[in-house]
C-alpha atoms as a PDB file:
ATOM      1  CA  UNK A   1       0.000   0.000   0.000  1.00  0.00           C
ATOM      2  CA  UNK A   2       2.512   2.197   0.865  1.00  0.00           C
ATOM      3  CA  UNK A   3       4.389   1.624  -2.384  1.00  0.00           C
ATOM      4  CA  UNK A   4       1.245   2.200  -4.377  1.00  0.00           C
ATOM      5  CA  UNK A   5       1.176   5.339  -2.636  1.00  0.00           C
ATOM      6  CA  UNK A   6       4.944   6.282  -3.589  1.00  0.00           C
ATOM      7  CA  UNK A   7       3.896   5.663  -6.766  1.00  0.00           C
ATOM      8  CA  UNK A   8       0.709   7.971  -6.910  1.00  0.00           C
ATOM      9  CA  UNK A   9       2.860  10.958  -5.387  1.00  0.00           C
ATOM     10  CA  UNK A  10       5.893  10.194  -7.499  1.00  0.00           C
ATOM     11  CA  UNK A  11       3.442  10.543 -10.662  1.00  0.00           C
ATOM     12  CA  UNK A  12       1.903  13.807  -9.385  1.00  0.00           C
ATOM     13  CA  UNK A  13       4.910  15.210  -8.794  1.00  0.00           C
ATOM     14  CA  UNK A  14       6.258  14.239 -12.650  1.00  0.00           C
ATOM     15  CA  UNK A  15       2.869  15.469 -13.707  1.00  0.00           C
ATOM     16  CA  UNK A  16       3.410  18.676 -11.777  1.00  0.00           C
ATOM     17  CA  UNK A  17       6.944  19.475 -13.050  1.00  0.00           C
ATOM     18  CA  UNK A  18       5.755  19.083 -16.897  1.00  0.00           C
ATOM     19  CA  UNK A  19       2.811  21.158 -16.092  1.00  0.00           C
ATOM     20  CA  UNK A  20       5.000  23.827 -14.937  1.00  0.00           C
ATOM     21  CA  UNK A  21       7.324  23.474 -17.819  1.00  0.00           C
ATOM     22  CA  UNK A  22       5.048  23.643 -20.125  1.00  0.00           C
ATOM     23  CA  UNK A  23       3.600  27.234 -18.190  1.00  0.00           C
ATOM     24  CA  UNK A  24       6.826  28.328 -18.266  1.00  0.00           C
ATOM     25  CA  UNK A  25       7.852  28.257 -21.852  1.00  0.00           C
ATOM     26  CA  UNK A  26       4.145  29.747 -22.267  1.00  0.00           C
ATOM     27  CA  UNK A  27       5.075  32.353 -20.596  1.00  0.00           C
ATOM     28  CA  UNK A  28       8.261  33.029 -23.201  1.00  0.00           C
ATOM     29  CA  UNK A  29       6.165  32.826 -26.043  1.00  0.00           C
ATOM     30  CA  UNK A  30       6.006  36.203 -28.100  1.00  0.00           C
ATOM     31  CA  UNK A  31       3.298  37.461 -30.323  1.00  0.00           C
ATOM     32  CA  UNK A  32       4.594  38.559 -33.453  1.00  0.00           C
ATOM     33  CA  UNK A  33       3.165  41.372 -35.767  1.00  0.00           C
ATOM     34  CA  UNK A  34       4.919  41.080 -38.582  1.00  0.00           C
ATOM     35  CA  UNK A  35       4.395  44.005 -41.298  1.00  0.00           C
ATOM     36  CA  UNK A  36       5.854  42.936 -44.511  1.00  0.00           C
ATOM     37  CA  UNK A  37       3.286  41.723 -47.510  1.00  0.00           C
ATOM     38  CA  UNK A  38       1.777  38.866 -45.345  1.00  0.00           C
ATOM     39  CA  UNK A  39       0.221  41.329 -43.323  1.00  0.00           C
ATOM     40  CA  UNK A  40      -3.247  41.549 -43.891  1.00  0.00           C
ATOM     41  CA  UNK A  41      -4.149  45.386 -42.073  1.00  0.00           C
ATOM     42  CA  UNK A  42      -1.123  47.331 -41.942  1.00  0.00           C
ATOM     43  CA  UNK A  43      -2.582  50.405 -40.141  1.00  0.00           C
ATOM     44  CA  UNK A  44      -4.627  48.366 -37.881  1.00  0.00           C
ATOM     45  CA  UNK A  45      -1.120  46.244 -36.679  1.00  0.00           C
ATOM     46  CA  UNK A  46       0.390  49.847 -36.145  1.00  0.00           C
ATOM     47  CA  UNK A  47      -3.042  50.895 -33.979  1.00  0.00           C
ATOM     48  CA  UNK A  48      -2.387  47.019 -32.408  1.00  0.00           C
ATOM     49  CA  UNK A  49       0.639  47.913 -31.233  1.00  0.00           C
ATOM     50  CA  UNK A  50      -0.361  51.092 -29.983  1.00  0.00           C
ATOM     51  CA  UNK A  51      -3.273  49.099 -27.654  1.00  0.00           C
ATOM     52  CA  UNK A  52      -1.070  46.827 -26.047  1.00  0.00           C
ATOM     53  CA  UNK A  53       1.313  49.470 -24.908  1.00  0.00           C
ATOM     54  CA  UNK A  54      -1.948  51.043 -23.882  1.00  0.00           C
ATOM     55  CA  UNK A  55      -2.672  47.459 -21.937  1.00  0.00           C
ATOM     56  CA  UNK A  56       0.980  47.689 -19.821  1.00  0.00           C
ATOM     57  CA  UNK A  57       2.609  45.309 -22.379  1.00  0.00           C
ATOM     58  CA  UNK A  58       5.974  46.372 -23.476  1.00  0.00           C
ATOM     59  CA  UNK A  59       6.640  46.348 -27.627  1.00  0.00           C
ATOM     60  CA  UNK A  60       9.792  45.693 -29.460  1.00  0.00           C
ATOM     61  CA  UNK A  61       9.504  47.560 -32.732  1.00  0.00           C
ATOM     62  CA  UNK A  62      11.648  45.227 -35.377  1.00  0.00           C
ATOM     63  CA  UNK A  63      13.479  47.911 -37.298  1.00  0.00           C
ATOM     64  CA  UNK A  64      13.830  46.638 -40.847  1.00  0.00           C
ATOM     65  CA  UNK A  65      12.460  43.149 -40.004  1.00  0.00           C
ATOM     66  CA  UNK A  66       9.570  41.976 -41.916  1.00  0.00           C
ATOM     67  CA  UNK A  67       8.950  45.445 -43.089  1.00  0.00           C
ATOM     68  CA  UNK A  68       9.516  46.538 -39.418  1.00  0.00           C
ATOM     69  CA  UNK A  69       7.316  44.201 -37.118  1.00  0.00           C
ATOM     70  CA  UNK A  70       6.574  44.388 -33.650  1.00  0.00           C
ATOM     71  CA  UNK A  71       7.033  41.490 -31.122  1.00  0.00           C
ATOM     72  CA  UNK A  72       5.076  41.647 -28.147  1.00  0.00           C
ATOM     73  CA  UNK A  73       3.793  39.653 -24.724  1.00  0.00           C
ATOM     74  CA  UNK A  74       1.933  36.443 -25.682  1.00  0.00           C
ATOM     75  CA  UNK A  75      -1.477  37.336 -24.029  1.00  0.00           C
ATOM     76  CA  UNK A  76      -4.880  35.904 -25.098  1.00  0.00           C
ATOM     77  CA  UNK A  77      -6.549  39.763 -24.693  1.00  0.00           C
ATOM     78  CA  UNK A  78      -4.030  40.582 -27.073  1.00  0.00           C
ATOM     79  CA  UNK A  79      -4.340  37.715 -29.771  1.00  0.00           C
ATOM     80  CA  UNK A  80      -8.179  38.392 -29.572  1.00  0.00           C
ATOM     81  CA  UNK A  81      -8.147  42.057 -30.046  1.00  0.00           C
ATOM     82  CA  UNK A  82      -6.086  40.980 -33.203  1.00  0.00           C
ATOM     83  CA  UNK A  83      -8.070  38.683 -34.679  1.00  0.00           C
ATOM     84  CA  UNK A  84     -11.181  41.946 -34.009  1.00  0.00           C
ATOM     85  CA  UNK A  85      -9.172  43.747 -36.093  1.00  0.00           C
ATOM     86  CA  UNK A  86      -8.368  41.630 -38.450  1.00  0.00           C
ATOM     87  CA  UNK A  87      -4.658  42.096 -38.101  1.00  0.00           C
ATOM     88  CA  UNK A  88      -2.302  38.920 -38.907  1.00  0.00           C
ATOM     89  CA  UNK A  89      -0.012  37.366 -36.275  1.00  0.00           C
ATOM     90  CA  UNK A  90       1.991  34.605 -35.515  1.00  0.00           C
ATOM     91  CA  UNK A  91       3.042  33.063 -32.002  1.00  0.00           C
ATOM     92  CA  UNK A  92       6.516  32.365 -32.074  1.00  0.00           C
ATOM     93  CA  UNK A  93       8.803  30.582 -29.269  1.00  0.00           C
ATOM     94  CA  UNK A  94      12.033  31.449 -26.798  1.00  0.00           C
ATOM     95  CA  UNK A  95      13.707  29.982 -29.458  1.00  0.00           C
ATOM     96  CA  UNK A  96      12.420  31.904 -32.266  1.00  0.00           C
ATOM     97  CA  UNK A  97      12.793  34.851 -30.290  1.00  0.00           C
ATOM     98  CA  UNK A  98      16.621  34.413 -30.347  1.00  0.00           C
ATOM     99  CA  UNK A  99      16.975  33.532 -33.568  1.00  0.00           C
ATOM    100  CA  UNK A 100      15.535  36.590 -34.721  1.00  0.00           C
ATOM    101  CA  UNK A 101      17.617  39.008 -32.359  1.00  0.00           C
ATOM    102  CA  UNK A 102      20.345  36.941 -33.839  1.00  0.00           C
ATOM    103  CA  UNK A 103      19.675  37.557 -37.566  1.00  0.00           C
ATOM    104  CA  UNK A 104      18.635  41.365 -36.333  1.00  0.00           C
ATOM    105  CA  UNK A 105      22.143  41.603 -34.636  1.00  0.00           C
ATOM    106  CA  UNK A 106      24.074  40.153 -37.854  1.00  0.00           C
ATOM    107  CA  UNK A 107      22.181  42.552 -40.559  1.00  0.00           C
ATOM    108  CA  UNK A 108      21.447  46.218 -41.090  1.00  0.00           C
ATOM    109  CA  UNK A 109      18.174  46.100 -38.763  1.00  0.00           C
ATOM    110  CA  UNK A 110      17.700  47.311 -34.871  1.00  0.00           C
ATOM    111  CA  UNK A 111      15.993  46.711 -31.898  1.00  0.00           C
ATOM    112  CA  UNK A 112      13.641  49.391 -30.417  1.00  0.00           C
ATOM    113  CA  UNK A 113      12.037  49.126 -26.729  1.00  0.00           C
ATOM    114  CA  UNK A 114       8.694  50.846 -26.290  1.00  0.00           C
ATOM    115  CA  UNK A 115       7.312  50.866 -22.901  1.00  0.00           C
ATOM    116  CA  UNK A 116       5.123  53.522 -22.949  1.00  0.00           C
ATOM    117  CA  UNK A 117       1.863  54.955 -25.171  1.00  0.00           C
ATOM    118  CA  UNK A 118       3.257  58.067 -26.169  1.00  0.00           C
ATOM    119  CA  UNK A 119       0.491  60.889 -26.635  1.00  0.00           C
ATOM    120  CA  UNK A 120      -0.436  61.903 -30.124  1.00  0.00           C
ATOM    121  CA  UNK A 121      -1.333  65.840 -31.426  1.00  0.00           C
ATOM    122  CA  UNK A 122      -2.342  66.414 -34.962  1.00  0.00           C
ATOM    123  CA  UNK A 123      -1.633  70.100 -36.257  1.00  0.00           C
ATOM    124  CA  UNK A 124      -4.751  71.251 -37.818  1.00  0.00           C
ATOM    125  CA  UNK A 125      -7.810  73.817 -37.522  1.00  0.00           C
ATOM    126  CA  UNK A 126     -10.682  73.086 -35.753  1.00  0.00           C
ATOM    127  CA  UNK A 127     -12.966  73.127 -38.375  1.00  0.00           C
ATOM    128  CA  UNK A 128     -11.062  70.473 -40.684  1.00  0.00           C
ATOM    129  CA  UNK A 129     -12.653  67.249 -41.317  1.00  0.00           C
ATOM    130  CA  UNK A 130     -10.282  64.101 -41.148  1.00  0.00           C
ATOM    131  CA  UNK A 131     -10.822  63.246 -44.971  1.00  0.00           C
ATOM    132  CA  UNK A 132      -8.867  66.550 -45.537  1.00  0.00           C
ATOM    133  CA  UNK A 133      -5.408  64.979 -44.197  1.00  0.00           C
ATOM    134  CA  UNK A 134      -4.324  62.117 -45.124  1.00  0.00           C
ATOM    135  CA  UNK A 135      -2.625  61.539 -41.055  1.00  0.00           C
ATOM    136  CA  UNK A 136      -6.023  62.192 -40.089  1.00  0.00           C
ATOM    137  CA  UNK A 137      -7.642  59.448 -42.071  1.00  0.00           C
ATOM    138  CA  UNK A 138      -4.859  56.447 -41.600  1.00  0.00           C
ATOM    139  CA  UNK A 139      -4.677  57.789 -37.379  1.00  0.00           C
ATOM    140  CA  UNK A 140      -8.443  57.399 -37.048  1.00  0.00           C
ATOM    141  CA  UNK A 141      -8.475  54.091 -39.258  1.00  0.00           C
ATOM    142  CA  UNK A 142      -5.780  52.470 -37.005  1.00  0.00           C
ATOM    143  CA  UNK A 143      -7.719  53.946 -33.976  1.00  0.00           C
ATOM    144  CA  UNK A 144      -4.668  55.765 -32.420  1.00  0.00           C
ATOM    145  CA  UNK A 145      -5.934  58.123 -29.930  1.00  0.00           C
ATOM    146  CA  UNK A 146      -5.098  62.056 -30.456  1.00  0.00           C
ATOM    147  CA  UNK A 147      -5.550  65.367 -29.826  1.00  0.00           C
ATOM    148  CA  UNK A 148      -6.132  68.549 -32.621  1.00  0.00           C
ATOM    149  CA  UNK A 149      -3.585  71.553 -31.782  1.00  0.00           C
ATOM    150  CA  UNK A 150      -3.279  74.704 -33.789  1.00  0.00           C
ATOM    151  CA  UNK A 151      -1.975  77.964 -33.026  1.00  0.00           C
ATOM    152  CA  UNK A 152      -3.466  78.837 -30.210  1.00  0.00           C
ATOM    153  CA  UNK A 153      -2.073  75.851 -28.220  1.00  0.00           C
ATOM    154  CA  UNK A 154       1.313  75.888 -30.183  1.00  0.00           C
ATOM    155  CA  UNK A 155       1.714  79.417 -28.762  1.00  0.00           C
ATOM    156  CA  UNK A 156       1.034  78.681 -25.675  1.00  0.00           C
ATOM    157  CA  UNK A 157       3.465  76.084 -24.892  1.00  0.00           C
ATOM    158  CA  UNK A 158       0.404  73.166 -25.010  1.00  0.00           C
ATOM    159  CA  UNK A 159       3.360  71.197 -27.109  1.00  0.00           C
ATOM    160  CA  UNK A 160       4.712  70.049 -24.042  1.00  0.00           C
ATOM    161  CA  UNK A 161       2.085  67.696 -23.253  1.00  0.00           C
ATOM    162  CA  UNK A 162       2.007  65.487 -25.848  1.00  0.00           C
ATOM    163  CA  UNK A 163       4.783  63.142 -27.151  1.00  0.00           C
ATOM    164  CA  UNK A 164       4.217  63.005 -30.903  1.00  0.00           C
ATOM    165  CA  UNK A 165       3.458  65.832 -33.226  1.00  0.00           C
ATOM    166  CA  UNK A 166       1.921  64.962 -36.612  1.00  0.00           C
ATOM    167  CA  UNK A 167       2.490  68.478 -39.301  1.00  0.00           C
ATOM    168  CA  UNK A 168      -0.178  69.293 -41.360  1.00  0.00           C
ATOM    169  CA  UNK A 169       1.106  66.199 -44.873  1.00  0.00           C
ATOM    170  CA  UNK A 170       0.657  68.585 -48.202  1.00  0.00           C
ATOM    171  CA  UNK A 171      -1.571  66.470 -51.031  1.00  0.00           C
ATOM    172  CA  UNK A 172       1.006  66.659 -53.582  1.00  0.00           C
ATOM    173  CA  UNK A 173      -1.794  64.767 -56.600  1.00  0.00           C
ATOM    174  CA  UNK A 174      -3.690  67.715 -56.770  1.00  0.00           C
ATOM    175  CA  UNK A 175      -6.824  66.256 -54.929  1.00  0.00           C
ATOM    176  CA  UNK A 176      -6.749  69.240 -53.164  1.00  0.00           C
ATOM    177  CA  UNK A 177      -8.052  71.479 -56.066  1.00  0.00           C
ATOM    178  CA  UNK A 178     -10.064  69.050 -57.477  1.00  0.00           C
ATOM    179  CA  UNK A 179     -12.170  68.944 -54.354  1.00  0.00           C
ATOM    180  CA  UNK A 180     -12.050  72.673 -53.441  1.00  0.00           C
ATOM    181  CA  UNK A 181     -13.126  73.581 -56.686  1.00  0.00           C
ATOM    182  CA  UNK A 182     -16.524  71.112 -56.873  1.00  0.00           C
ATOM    183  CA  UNK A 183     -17.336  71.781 -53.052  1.00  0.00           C
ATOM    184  CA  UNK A 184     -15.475  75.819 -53.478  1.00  0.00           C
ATOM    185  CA  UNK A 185     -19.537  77.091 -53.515  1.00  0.00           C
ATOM    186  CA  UNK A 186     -20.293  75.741 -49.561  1.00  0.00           C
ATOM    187  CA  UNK A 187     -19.715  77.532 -46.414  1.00  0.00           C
ATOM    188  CA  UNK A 188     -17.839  75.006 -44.951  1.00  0.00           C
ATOM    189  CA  UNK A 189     -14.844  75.144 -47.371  1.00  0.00           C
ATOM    190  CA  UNK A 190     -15.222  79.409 -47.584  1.00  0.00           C
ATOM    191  CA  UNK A 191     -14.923  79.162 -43.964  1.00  0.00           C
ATOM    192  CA  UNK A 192     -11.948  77.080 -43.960  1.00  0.00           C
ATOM    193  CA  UNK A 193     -10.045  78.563 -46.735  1.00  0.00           C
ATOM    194  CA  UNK A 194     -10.666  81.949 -45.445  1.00  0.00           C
ATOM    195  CA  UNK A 195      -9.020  80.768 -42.313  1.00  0.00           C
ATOM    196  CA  UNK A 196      -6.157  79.293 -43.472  1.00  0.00           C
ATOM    197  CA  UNK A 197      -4.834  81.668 -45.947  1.00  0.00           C
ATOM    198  CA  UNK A 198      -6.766  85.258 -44.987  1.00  0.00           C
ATOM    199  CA  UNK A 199      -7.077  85.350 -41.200  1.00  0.00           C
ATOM    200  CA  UNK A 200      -4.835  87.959 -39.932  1.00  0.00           C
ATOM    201  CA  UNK A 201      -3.389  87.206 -36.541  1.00  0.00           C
ATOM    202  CA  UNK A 202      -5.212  87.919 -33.176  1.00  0.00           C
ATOM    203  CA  UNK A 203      -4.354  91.066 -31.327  1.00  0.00           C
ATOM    204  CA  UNK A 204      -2.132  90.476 -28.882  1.00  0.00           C
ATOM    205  CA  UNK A 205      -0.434  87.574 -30.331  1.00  0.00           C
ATOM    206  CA  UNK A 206       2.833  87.346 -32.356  1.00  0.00           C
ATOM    207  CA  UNK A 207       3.214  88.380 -36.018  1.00  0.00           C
ATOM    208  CA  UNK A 208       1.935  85.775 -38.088  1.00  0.00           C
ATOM    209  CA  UNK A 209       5.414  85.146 -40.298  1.00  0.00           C
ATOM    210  CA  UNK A 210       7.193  84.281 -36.875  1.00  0.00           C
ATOM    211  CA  UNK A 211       5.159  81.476 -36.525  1.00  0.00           C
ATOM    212  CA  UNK A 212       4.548  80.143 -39.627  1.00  0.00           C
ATOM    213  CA  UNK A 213       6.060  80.473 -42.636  1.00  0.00           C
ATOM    214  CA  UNK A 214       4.788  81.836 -46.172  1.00  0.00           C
ATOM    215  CA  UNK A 215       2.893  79.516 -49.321  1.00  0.00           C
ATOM    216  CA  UNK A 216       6.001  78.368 -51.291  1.00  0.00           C
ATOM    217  CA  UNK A 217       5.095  79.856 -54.459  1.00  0.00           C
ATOM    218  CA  UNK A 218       6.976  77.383 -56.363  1.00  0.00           C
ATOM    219  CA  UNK A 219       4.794  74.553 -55.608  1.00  0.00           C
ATOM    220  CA  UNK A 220       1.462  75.823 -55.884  1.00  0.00           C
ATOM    221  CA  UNK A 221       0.717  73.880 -59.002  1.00  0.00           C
ATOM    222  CA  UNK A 222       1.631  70.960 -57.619  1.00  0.00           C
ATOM    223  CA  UNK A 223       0.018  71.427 -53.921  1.00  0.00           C
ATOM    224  CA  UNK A 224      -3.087  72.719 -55.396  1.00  0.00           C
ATOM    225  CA  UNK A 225      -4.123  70.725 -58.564  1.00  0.00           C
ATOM    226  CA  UNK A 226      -2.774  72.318 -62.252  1.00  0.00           C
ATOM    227  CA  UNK A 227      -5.084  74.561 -63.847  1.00  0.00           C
ATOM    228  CA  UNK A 228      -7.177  75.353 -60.602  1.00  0.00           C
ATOM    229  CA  UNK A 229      -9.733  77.930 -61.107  1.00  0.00           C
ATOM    230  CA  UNK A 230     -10.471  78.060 -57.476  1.00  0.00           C
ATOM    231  CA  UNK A 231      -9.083  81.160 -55.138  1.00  0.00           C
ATOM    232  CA  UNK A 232      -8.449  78.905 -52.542  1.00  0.00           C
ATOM    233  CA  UNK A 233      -7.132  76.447 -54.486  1.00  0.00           C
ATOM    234  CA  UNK A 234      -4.542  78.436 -56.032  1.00  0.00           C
ATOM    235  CA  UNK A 235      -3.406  79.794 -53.001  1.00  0.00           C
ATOM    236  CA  UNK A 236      -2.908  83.518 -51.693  1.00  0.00           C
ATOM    237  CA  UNK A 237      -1.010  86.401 -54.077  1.00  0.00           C
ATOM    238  CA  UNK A 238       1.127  88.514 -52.049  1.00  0.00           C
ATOM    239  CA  UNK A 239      -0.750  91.672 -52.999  1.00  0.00           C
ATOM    240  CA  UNK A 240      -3.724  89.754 -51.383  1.00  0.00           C
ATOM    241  CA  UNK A 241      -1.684  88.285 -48.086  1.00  0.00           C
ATOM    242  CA  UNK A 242      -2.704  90.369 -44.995  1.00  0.00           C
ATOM    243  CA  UNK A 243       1.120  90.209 -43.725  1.00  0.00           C
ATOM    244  CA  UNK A 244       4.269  90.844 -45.359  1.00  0.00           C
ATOM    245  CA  UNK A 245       7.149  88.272 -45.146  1.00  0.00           C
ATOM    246  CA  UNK A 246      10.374  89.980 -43.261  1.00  0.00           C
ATOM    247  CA  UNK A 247      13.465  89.543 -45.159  1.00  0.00           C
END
């Protein structure tokens, strides 16, 4: 009986011990992103990533790997807010792990640590609709939390709160023009061009050319669609700018 009994505890115990190694190498597993052609939502794995910093999960952003995956905690919340996505993974092992810091070590690719969700500000007006920007649109898609800034907070020193600035991104295929001159008859895009190219600065505040700088003139074509019949399309003439550049 008392062997019987040896035996019994002797296979718990071997039970118990591949239980634990199995939890254990588990735990080692990574998640990996990757973002070369296999992946099926590019902007979504970039707002993935994003998330599971925002979860406490540290990142390792692959730096010329697969297009420049991320590797991350193997966590079931984070392999199901994948698959809701619709963003392509792969769980990879310890092992894998080190053979691709090996290959990453050997070639022209790097290593980056993120530990935190850094915040996000978008330079833009208030009234500007996400469609006009193309950071806007792919931000929003990827569902990347942010904040709007414009001059106001600029001025103010409002900068300092946030960790990543996004600039206004010029349409350089002439989109622009094309859809200022078919919408150029509504409020909504009077209002805005007024704003951005007639406003004269507030009283009070700084002259307007110290704190942002003139239309290049030699890319209005381009910027603003060829043959644009549209004043706001074609952008301001100096004889029409409420400021004068300083020289």
């Amino acid at each position: 009986m008392n062997i019987e009994r040896v035996r019994v505890a002797g296979l718990g115990l071997l039970l118990l011990l591949l239980l634990g190694s199995h939890i254990a190498q588990a735990q080692d597993d990574r998640i990996l992103i990757y973002m070369d052609l296999e992946q099926t939502d590019h902007l979504k794995a970039y707002g993935l990533a994003y998330w599971c910093l925002e979860q406490g999960l540290t990142v390792e952003w692959l730096l010329n790997y697969r297009g420049g995956s991320f590797l991350t905690e193997a966590r079931d919340f984070a392999a199901r807010a994948a698959r809701l996505k619709g963003v392509a993974l792969s769980v990879v092992s310890a092992g894998e792990v080190a053979d691709i810091h090996a290959r990453i070590e050997q070639e022209n690719m790097e290593v980056v640590l993120l530990e935190k969700a850094p915040a996000v500000a978008i330079y833009a007006p208030p009234e500007k609709e996400p469609w006009d920007d193309a950071v806007m649109l792919a931000v929003e898609y990827a569902e990347i939390p942010y904040q709007r800034v414009y001059d106001a907070e600029v001025l103010s020193g409002g900068l300092e709160e946030y960790d990543w600035l996004h600039l206004h991104h010029e349409d350089f295929t002439g989109q622009y023009g094309n859809s200022t001159r078919a919408f150029e008859t509504r409020s909504g895009t009077g209002t805005r061009c007024s704003r951005w190219k007639r406003e004269p600065p507030k009283p009070g505040s700084p002259r307007l050319p110290r704190t942002r700088a003139p239309w290049p003139r030699e890319s209005e074509n381009t910027f603003r669609g060829e043959g644009s019949s549209s004043r706001c399309a074609r952008g301001p003439t100096p004889s029409t700018l409420p400021w004068r550049p300083r020289v």
